[in-house]
C-alpha atoms as a PDB file:
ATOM      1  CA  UNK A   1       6.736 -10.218  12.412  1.00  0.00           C
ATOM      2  CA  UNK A   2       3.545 -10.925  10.445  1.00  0.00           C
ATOM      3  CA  UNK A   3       4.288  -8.084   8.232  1.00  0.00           C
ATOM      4  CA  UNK A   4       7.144  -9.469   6.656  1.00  0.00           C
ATOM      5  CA  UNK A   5       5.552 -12.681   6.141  1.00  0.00           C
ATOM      6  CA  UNK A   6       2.761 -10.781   3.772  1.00  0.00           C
ATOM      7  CA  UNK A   7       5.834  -9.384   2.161  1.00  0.00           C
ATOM      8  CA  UNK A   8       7.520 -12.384   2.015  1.00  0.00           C
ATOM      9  CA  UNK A   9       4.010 -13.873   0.285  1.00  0.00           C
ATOM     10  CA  UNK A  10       3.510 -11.167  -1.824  1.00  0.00           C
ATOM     11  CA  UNK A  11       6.821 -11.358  -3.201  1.00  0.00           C
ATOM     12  CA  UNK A  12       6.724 -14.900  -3.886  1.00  0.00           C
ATOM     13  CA  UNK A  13       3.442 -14.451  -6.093  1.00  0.00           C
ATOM     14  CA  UNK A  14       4.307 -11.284  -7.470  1.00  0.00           C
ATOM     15  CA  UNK A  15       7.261 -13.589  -9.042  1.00  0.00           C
ATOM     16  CA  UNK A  16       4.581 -15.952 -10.781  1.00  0.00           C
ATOM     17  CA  UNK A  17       3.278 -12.830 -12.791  1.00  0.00           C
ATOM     18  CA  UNK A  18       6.329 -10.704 -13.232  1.00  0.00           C
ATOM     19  CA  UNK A  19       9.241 -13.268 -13.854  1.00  0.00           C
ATOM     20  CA  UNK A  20       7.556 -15.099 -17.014  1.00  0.00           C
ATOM     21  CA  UNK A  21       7.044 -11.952 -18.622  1.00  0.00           C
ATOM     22  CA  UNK A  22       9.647 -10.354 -17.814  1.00  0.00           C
ATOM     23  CA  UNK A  23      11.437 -13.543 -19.693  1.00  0.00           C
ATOM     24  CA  UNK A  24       9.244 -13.551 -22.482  1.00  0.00           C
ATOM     25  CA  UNK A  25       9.929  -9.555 -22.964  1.00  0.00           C
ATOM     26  CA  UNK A  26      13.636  -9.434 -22.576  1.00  0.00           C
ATOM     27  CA  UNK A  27      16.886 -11.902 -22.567  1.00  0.00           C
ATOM     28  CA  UNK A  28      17.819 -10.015 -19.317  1.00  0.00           C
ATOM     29  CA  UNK A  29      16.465  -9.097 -15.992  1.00  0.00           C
ATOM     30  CA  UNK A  30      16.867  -7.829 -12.553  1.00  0.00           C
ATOM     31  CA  UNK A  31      15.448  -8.886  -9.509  1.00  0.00           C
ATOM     32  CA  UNK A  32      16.727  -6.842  -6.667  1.00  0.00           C
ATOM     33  CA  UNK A  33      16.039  -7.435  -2.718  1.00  0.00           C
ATOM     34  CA  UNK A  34      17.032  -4.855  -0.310  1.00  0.00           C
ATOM     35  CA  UNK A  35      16.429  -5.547   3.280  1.00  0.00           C
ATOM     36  CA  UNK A  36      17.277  -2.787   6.248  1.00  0.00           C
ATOM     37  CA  UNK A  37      16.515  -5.754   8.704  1.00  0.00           C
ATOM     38  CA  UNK A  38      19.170  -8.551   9.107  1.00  0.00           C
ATOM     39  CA  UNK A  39      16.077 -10.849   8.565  1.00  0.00           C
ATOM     40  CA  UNK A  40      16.168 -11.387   4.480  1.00  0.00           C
ATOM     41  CA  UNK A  41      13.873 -14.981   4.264  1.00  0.00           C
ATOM     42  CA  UNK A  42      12.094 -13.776   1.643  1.00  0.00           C
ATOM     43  CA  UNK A  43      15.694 -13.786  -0.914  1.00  0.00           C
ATOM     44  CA  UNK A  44      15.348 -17.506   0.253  1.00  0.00           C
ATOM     45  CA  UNK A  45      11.390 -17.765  -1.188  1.00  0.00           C
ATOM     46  CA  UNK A  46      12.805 -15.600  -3.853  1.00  0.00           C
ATOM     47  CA  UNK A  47      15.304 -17.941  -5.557  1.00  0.00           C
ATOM     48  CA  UNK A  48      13.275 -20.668  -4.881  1.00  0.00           C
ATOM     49  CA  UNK A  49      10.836 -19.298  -6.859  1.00  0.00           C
ATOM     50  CA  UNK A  50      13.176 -18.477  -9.776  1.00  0.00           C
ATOM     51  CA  UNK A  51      14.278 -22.401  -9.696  1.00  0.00           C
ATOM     52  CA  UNK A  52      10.653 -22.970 -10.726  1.00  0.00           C
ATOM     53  CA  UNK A  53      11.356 -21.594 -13.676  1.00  0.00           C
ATOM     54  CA  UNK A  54      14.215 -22.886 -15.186  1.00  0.00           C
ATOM     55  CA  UNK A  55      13.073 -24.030 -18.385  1.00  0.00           C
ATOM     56  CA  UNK A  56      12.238 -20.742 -18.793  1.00  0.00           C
ATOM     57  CA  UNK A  57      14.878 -19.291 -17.940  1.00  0.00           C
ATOM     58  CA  UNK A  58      17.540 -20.569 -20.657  1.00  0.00           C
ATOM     59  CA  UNK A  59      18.694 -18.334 -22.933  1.00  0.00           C
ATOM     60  CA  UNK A  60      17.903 -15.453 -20.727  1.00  0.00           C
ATOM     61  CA  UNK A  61      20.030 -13.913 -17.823  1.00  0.00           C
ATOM     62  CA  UNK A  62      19.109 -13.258 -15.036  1.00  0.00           C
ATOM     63  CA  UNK A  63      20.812 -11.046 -11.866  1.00  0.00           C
ATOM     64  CA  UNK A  64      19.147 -11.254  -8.237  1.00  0.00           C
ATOM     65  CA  UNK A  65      20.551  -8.597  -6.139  1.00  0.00           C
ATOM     66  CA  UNK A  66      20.293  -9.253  -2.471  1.00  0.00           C
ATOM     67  CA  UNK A  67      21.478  -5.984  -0.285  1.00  0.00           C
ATOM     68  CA  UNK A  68      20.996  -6.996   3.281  1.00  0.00           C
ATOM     69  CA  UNK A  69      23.153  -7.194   6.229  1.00  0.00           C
ATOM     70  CA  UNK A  70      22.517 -10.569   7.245  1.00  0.00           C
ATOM     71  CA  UNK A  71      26.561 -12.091   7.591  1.00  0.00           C
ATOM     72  CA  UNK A  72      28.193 -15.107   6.471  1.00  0.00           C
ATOM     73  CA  UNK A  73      24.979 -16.685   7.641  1.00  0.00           C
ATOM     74  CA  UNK A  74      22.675 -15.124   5.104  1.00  0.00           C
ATOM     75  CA  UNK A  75      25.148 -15.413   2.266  1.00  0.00           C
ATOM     76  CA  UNK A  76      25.266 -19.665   3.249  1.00  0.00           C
ATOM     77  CA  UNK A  77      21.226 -19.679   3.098  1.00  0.00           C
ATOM     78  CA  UNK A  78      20.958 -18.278  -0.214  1.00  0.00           C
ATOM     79  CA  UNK A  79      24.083 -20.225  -0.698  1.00  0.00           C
ATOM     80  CA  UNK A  80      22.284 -23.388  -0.515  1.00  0.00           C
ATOM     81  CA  UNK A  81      19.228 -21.848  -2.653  1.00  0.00           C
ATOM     82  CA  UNK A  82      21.485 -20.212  -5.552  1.00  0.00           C
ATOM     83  CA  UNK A  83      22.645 -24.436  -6.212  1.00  0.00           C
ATOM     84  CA  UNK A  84      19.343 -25.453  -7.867  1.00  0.00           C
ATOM     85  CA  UNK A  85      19.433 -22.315 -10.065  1.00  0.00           C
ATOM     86  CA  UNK A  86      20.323 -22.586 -13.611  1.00  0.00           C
ATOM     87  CA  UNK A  87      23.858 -21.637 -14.723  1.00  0.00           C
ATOM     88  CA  UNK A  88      22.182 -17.893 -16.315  1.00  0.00           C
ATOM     89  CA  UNK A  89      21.206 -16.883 -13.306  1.00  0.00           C
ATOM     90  CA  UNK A  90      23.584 -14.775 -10.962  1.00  0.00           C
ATOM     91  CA  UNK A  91      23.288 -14.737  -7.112  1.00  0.00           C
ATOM     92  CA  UNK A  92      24.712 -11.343  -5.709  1.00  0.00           C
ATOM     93  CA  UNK A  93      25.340 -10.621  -2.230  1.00  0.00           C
ATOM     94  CA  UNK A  94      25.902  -7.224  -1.104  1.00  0.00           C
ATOM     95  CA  UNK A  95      26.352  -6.473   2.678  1.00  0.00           C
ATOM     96  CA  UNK A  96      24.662  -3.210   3.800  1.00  0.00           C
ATOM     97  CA  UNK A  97      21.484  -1.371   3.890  1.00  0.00           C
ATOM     98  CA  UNK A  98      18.572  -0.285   0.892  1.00  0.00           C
ATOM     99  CA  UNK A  99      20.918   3.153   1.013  1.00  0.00           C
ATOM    100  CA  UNK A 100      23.583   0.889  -1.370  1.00  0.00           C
ATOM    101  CA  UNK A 101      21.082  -0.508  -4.106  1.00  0.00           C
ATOM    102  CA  UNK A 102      21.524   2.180  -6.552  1.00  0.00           C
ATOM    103  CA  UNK A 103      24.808   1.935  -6.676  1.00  0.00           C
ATOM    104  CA  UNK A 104      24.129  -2.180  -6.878  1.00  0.00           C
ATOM    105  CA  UNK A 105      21.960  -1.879  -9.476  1.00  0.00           C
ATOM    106  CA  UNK A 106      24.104   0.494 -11.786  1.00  0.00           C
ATOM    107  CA  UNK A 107      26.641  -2.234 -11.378  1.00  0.00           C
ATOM    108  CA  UNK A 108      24.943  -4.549 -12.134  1.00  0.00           C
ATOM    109  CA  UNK A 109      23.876  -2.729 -15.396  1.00  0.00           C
ATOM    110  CA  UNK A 110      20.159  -2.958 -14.887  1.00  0.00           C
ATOM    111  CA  UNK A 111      18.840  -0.206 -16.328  1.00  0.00           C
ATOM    112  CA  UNK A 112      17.130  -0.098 -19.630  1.00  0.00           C
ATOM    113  CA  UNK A 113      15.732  -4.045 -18.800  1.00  0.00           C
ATOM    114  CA  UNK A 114      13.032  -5.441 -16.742  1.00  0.00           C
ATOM    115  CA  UNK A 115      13.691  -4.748 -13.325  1.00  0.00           C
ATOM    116  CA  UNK A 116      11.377  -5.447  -9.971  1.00  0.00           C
ATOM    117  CA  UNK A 117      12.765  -3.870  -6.716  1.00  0.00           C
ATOM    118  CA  UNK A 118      11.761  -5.115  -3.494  1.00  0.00           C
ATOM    119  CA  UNK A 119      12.999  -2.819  -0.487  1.00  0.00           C
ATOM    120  CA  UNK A 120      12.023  -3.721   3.102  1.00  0.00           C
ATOM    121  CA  UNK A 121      12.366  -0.944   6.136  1.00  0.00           C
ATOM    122  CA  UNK A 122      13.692   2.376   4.138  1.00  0.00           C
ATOM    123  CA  UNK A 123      12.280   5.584   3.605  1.00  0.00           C
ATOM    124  CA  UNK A 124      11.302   6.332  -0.463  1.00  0.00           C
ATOM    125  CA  UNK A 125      14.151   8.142  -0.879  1.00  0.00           C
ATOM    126  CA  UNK A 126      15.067  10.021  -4.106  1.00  0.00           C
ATOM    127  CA  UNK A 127      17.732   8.012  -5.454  1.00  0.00           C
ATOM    128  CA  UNK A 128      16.483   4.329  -4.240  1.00  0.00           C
ATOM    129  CA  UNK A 129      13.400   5.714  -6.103  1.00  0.00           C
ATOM    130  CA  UNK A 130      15.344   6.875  -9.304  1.00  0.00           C
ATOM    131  CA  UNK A 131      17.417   3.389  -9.500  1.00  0.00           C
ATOM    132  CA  UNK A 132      14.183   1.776  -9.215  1.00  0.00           C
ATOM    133  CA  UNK A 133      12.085   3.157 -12.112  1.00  0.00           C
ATOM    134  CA  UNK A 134      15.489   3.032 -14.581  1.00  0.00           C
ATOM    135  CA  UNK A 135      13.791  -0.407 -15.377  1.00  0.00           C
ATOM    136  CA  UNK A 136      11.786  -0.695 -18.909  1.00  0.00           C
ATOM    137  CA  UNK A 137       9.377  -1.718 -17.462  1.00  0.00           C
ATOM    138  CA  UNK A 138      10.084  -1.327 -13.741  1.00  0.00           C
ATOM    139  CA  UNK A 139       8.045  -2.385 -10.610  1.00  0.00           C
ATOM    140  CA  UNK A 140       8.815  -1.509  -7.081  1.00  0.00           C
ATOM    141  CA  UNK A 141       7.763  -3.092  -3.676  1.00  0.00           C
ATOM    142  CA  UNK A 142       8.258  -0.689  -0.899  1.00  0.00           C
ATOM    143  CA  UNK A 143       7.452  -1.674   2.901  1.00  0.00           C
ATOM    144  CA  UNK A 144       8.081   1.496   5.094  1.00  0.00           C
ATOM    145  CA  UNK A 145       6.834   3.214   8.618  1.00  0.00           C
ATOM    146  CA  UNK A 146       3.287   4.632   8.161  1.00  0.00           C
ATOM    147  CA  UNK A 147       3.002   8.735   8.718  1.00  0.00           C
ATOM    148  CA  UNK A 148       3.485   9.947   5.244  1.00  0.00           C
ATOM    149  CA  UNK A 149       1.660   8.913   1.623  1.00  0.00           C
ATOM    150  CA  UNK A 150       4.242   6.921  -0.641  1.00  0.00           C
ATOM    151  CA  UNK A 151       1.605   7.564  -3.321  1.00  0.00           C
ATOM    152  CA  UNK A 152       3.341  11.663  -4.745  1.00  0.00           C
ATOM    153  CA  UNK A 153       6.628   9.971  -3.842  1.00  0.00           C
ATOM    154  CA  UNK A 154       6.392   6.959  -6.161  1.00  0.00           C
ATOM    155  CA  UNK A 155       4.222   9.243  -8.816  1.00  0.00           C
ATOM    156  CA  UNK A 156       6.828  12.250  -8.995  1.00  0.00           C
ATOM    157  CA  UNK A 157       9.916   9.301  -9.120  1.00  0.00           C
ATOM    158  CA  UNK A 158       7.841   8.066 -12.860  1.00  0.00           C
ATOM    159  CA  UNK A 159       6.010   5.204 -12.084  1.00  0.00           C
ATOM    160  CA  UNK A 160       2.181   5.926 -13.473  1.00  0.00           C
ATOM    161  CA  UNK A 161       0.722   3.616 -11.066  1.00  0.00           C
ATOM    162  CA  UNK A 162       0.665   3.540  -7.521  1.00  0.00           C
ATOM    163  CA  UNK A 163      -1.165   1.177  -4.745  1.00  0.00           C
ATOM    164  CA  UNK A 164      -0.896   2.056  -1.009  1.00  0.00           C
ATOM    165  CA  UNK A 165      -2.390  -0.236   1.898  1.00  0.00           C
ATOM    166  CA  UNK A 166      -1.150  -0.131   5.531  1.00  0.00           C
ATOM    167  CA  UNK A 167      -0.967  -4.042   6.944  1.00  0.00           C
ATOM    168  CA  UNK A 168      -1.946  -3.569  10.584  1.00  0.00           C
ATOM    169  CA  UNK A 169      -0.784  -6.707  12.715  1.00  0.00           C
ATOM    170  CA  UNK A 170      -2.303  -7.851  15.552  1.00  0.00           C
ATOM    171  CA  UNK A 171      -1.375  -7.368  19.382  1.00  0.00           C
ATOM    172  CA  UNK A 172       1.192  -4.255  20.081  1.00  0.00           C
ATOM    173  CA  UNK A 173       2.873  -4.997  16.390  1.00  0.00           C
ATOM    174  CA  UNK A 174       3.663  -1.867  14.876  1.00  0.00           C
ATOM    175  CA  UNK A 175       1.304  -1.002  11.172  1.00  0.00           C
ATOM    176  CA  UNK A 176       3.680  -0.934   8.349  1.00  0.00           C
ATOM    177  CA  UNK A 177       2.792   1.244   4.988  1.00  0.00           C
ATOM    178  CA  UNK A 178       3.193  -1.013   2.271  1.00  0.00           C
ATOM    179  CA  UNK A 179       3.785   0.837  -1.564  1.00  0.00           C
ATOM    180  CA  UNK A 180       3.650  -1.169  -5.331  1.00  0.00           C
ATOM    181  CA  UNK A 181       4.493   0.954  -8.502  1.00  0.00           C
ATOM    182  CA  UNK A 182       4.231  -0.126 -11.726  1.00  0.00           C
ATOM    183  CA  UNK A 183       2.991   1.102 -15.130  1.00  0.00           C
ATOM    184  CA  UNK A 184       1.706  -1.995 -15.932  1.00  0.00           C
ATOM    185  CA  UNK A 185      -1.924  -2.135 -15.384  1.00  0.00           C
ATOM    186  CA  UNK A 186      -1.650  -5.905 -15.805  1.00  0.00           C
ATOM    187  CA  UNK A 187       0.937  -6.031 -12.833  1.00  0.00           C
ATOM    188  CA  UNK A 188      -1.120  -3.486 -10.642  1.00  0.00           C
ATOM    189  CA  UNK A 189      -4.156  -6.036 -11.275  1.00  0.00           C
ATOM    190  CA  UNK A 190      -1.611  -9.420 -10.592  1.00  0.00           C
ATOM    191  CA  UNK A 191      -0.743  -7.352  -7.018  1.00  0.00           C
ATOM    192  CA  UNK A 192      -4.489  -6.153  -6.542  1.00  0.00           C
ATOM    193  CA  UNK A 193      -5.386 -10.122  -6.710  1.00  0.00           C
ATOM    194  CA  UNK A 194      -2.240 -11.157  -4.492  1.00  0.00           C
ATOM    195  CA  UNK A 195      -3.132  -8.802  -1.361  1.00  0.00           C
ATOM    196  CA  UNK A 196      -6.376 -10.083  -1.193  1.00  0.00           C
ATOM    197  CA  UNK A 197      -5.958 -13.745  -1.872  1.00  0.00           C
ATOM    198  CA  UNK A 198      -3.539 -14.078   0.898  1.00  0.00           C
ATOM    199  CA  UNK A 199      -4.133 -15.805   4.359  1.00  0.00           C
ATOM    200  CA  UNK A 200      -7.027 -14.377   6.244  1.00  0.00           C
ATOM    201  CA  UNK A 201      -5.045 -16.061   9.197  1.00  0.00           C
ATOM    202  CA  UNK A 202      -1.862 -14.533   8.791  1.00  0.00           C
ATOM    203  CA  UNK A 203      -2.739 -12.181  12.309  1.00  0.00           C
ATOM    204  CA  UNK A 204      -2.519  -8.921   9.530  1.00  0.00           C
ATOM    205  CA  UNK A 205      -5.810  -6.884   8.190  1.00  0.00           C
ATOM    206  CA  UNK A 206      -5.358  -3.777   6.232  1.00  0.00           C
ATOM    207  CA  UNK A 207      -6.381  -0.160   6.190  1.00  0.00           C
ATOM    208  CA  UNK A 208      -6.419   1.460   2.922  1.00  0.00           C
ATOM    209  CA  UNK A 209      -4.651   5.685   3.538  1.00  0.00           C
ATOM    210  CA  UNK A 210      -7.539   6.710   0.921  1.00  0.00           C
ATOM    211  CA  UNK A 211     -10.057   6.114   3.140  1.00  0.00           C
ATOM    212  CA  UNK A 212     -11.138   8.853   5.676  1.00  0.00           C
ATOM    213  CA  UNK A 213     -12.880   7.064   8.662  1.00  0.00           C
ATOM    214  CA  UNK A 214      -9.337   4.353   8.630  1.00  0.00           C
ATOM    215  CA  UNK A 215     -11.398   1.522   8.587  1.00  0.00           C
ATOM    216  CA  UNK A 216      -9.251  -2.357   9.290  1.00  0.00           C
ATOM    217  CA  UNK A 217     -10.506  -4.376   6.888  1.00  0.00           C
ATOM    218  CA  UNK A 218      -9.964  -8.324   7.121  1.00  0.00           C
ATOM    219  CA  UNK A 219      -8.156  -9.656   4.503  1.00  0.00           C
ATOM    220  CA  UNK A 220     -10.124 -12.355   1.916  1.00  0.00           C
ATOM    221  CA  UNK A 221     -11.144 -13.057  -1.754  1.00  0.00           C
ATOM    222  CA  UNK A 222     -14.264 -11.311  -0.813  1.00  0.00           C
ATOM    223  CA  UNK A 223     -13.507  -8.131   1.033  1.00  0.00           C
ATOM    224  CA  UNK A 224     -16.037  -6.026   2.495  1.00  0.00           C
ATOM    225  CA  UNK A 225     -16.832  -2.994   0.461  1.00  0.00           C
ATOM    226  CA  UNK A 226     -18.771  -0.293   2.329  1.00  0.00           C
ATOM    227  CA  UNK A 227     -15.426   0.936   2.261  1.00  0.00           C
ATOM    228  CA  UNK A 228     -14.957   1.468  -1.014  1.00  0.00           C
ATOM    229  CA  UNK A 229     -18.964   2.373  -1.711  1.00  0.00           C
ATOM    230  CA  UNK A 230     -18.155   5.647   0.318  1.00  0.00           C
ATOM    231  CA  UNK A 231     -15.103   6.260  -1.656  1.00  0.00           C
ATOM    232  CA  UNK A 232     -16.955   5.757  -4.845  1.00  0.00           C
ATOM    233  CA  UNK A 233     -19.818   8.261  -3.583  1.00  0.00           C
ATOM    234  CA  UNK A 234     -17.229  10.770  -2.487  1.00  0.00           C
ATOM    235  CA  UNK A 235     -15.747  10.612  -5.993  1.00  0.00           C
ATOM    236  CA  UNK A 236     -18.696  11.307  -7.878  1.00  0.00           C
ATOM    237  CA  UNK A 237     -19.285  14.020  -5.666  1.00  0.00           C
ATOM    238  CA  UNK A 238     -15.920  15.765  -6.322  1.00  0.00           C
ATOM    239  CA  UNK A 239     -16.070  15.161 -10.074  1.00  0.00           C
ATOM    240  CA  UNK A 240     -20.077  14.420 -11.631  1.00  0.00           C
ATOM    241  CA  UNK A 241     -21.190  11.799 -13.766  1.00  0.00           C
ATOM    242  CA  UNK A 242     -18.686   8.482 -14.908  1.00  0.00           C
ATOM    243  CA  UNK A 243     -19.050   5.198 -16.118  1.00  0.00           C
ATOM    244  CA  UNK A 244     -18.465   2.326 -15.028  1.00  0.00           C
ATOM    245  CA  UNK A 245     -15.463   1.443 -16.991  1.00  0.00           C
ATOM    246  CA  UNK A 246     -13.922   5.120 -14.902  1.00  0.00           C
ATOM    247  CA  UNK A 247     -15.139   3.651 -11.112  1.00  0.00           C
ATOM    248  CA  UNK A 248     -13.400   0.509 -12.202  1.00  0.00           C
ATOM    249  CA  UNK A 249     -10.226   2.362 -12.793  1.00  0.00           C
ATOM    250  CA  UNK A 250     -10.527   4.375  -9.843  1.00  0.00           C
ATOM    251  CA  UNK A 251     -10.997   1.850  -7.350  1.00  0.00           C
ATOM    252  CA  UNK A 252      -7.787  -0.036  -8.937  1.00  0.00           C
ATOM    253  CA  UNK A 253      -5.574   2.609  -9.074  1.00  0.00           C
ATOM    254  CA  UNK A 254      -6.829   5.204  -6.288  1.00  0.00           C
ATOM    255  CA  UNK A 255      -8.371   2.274  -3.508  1.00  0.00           C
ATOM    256  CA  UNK A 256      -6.632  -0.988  -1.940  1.00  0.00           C
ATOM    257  CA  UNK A 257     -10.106  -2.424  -3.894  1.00  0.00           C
ATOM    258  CA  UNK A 258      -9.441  -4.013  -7.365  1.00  0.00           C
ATOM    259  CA  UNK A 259     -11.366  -2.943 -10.477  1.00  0.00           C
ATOM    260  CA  UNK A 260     -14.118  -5.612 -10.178  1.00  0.00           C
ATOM    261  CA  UNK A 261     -15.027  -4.507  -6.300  1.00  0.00           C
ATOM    262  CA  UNK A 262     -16.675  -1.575  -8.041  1.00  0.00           C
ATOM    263  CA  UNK A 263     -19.501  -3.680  -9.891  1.00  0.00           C
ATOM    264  CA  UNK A 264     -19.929  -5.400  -6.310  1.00  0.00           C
ATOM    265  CA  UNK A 265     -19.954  -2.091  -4.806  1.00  0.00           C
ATOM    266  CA  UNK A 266     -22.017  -0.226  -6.861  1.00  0.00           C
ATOM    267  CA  UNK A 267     -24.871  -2.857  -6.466  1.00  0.00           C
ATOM    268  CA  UNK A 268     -25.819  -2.138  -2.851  1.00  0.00           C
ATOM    269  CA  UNK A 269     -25.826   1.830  -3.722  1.00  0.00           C
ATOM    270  CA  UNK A 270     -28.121   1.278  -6.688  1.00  0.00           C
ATOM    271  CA  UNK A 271     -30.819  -0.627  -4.182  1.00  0.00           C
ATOM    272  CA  UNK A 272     -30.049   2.020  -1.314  1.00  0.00           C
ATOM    273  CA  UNK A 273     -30.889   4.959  -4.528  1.00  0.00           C
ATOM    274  CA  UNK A 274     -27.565   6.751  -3.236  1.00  0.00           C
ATOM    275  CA  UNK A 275     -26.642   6.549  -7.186  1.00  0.00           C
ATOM    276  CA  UNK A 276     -28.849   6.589 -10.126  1.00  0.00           C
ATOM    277  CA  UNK A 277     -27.404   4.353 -13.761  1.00  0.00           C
ATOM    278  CA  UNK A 278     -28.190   5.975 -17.397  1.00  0.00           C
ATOM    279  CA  UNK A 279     -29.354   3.302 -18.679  1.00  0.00           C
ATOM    280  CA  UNK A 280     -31.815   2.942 -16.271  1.00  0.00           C
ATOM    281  CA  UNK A 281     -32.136  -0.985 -16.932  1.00  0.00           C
ATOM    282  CA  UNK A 282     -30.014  -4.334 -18.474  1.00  0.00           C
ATOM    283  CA  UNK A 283     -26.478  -5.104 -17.587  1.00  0.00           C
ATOM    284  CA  UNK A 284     -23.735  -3.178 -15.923  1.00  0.00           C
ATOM    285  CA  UNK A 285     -21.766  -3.106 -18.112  1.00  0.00           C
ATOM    286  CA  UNK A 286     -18.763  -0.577 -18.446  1.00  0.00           C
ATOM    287  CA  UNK A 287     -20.377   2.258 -20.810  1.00  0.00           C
ATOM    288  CA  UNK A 288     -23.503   2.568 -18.247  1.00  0.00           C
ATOM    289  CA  UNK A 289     -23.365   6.144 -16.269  1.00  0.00           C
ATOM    290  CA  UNK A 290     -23.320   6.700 -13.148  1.00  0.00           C
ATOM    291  CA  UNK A 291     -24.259   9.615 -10.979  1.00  0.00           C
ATOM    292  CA  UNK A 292     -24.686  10.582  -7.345  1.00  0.00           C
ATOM    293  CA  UNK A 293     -28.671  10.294  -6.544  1.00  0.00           C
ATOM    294  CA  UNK A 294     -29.897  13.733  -4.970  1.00  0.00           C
ATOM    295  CA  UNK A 295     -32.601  11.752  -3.033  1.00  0.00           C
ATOM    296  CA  UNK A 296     -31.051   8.611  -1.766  1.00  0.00           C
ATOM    297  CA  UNK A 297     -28.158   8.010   0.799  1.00  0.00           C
ATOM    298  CA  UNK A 298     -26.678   4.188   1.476  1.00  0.00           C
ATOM    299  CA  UNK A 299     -27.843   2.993   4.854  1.00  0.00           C
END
């Protein structure tokens, strides 16, 4: 299914940001996988990931926690993966469903270290949630059924920042509701850059839950942004006057947009006169106010 390749991809580059400093914080980490699907290739991308980094990796321990009900089969994959780790690193295999990982990952002593949590097909459920965020820091990956906002979920489980964006597949492929938490602004940015750097190709655009008219966007380093100029709008509508540095934030941390869409965004609105800037003139720079124009509209 295309979905779980963009979760598969995600995963693997969300690894480039997190692992390093992860390492370079702590002398321990968790990664934990958690797959309600027999289909677990992304522990496989995973681990080979994490042998990239070996010379890294000395010194420091490492668990990967892979809870998936794949068989003997999926245990002699990662089998033949977990032999070009380095000795610190532990391969753990635990047959069932996302339902177990809590009680994986308080076995496995997590808490209280880096810990990123990747869970594929299960519901945010209270206590997959609360083993998630024992992490200092923690980041989740959550891939779920769309129908209900992960966003108060994920915010009332502790984890400060939340991203939402549906990946809707091609053909009669079900849309899938995918959820990162963090409270990392650097990782929210690293994951901001990710979904929009991956393949436009891939047969998967996305659909971010914020916006009203569900607009499918196609995916690409340049993303188009009426989108997000509406959302912008509606916000300044709902609470008056901010600056740049504020839309920034908001599109990063309320939008599927990353914080520098909101410059490119704001542009077009400016011509149209939908918003008015205080300065009136020079750069755009992130102290310059912006307001809703009573006399303009964007085309």
């Amino acid at each position: 299914m295309p979905t779980d390749a963009v979760l598969r991809e995600l995963l693997v580059r969300q690894l480039d940001y997190w692992l390093p400093a992860a390492l370079h914080r702590a002398r321990r980490a968790t990664l934990a996988l958690a797959y309600a699907g027999g289909d677990a290739t992304g522990a496989e991308a995973a681990l080979r990931v994490v042998a990239g980094f070996a010379d890294r990796l000395r010194g420091r321990r490492l668990t990967v926690l892979v809870v998936a009900d794949g068989g003997p089969e999926l245990a002699t994959r990662l089998g033949a993966a977990e032999a070009a780790l380095p000795a610190d690193t532990a391969v753990h295999v635990v047959p069932g469903r996302p339902d177990r990982l809590p009680v994986a990952l308080k076995a496995a002593g997590a808490a209280g270290a880096p810990l990123l949590t990747v869970v594929d097909g299960a519901e945010p459920d209270p206590a997959l949630l609360a083993a998630a965020v024992s992490g200092r820091p923690a980041e989740l990956l959550l891939l779920t059924a769309p129908g209900r906002a992960l966003r108060p979920a994920l915010t009332a489980a502790g984890f400060p920042l939340v991203a939402e964006v549906e990946l809707v597949p091609g053909g009669d492929a079900p849309a899938r509701l995918l959820g990162y938490a963090t409270g990392s602004d650097r990782g929210l940015e690293a994951m901001k850059e990710a979904l929009w750097a991956l393949d436009g190709d891939a047969g998967v655009r996305y659909r971010d839950p914020a916006d009203p008219t569900g607009r499918v966007l196609d995916v690409g380093p340049d993303p188009e942004l009426d989108p997000l100029g509406r959302e912008l709008l509606a916000e300044l509508g709902r609470v008056g006057p901010r600056t740049v540095t504020e839309l920034r934030r908001f599109a990063a941390t309320a939008t599927i947009y990353r914080a520098a869409d909101a410059n490119r965004a704001l542009a077009p609105l400016l011509a149209a006169g939908a918003v008015i800037r205080d300065p009136e003139h020079g750069r755009l720079g992130g102290d310059v106010v912006i307001r809703a124009s009573t006399a303009g509209s964007p085309a």
